[in-house]
Protein backbone atom coordinates (compact mmCIF):
# COMPACT_ATOMS: atom_id res chain seq x y z
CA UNK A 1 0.00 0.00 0.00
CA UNK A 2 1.48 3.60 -0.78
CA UNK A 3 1.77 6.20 1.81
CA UNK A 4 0.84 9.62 0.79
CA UNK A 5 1.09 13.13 2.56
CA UNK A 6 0.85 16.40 1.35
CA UNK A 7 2.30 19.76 2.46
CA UNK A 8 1.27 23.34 2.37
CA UNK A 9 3.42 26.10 3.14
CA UNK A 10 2.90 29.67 2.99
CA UNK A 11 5.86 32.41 2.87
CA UNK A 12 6.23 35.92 3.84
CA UNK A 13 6.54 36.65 -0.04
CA UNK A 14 6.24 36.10 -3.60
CA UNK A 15 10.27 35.74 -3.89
CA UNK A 16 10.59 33.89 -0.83
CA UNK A 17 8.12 31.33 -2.51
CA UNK A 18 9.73 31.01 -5.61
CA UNK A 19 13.23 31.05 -4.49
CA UNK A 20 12.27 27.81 -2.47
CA UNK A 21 10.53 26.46 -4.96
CA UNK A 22 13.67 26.90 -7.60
CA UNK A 23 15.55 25.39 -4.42
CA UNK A 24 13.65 22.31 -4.32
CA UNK A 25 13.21 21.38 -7.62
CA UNK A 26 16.20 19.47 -8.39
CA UNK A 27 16.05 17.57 -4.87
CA UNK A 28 12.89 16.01 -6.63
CA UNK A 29 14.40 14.36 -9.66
CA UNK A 30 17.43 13.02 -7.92
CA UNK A 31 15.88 11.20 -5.03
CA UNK A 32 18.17 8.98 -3.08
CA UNK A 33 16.04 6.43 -2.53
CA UNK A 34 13.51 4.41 -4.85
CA UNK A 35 11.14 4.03 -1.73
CA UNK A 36 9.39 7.66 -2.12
CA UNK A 37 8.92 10.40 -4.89
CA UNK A 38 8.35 13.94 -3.93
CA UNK A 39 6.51 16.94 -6.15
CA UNK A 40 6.84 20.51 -5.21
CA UNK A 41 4.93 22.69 -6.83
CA UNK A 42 3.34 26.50 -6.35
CA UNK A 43 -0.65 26.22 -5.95
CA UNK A 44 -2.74 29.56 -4.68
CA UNK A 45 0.40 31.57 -3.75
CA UNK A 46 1.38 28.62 -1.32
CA UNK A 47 4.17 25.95 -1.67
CA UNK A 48 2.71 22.06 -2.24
CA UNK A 49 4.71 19.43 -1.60
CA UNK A 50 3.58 16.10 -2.26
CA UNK A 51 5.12 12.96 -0.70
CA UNK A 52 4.61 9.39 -2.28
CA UNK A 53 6.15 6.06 -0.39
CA UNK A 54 5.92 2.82 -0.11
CA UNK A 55 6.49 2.47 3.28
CA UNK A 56 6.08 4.94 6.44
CA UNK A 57 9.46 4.63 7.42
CA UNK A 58 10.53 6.37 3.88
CA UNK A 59 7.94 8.48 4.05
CA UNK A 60 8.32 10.24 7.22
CA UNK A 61 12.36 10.25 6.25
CA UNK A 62 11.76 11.97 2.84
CA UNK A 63 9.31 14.71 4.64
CA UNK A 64 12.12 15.32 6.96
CA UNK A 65 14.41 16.04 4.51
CA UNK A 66 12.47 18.64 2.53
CA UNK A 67 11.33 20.18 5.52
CA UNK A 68 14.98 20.91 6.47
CA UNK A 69 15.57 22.22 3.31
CA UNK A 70 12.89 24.94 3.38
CA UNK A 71 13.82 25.52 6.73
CA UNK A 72 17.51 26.40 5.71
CA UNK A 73 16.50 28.27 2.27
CA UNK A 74 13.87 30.23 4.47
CA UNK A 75 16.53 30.90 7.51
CA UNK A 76 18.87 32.13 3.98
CA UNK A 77 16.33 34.15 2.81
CA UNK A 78 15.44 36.13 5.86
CA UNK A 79 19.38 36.24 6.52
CA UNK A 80 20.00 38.08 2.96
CA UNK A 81 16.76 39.93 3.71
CA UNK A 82 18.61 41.71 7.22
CA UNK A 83 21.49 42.76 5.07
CA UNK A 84 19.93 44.36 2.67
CA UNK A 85 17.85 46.48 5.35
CA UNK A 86 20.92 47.11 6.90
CA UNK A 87 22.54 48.12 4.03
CA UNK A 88 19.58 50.49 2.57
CA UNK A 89 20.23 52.07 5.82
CA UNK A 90 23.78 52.88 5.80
């Protein structure tokens, strides 16, 4: 039986989205594993991401992953967001 879960994630902006989204896109045709497949995709200004296994195991593994990916492009993001601020005020 395949496990299925799908994730919605909403951003601060437009270019936040996008930038993840162009961030995870090439995560999802070079899976490391044949166990799950993941889709990412933009749907109502929000960030889908769409988790197929065949077991739990692999799919609560391949969730983890992407979710510490937009985690780390989001922490990025709001990083090269500060310095910009700070630097428009200079």
């Amino acid at each position: 039986m395949r496990r299925r879960a799908v994730i919605r994630l909403s951003f601060p902006s437009e270019k936040h989205l996008k930038t993840v989204l162009k961030a995870l896109k090439p995560e999802t045709g070079a899976s490391t594993s044949s166990r799950s497949r993941t889709r990412v995709e933009e749907e109502d200004g929000e960030l889908i991401v769409r988790f197929e296994s065949n077991d739990t195991t692999a799919l609560r593994a391949a969730i983890n992953a992407y979710l510490r990916w937009v985690g780390l492009a989001q922490s990025t993001l709001e990083v090269v967001d500060d310095l910009s601020t700070e630097k428009d005020d200079e």
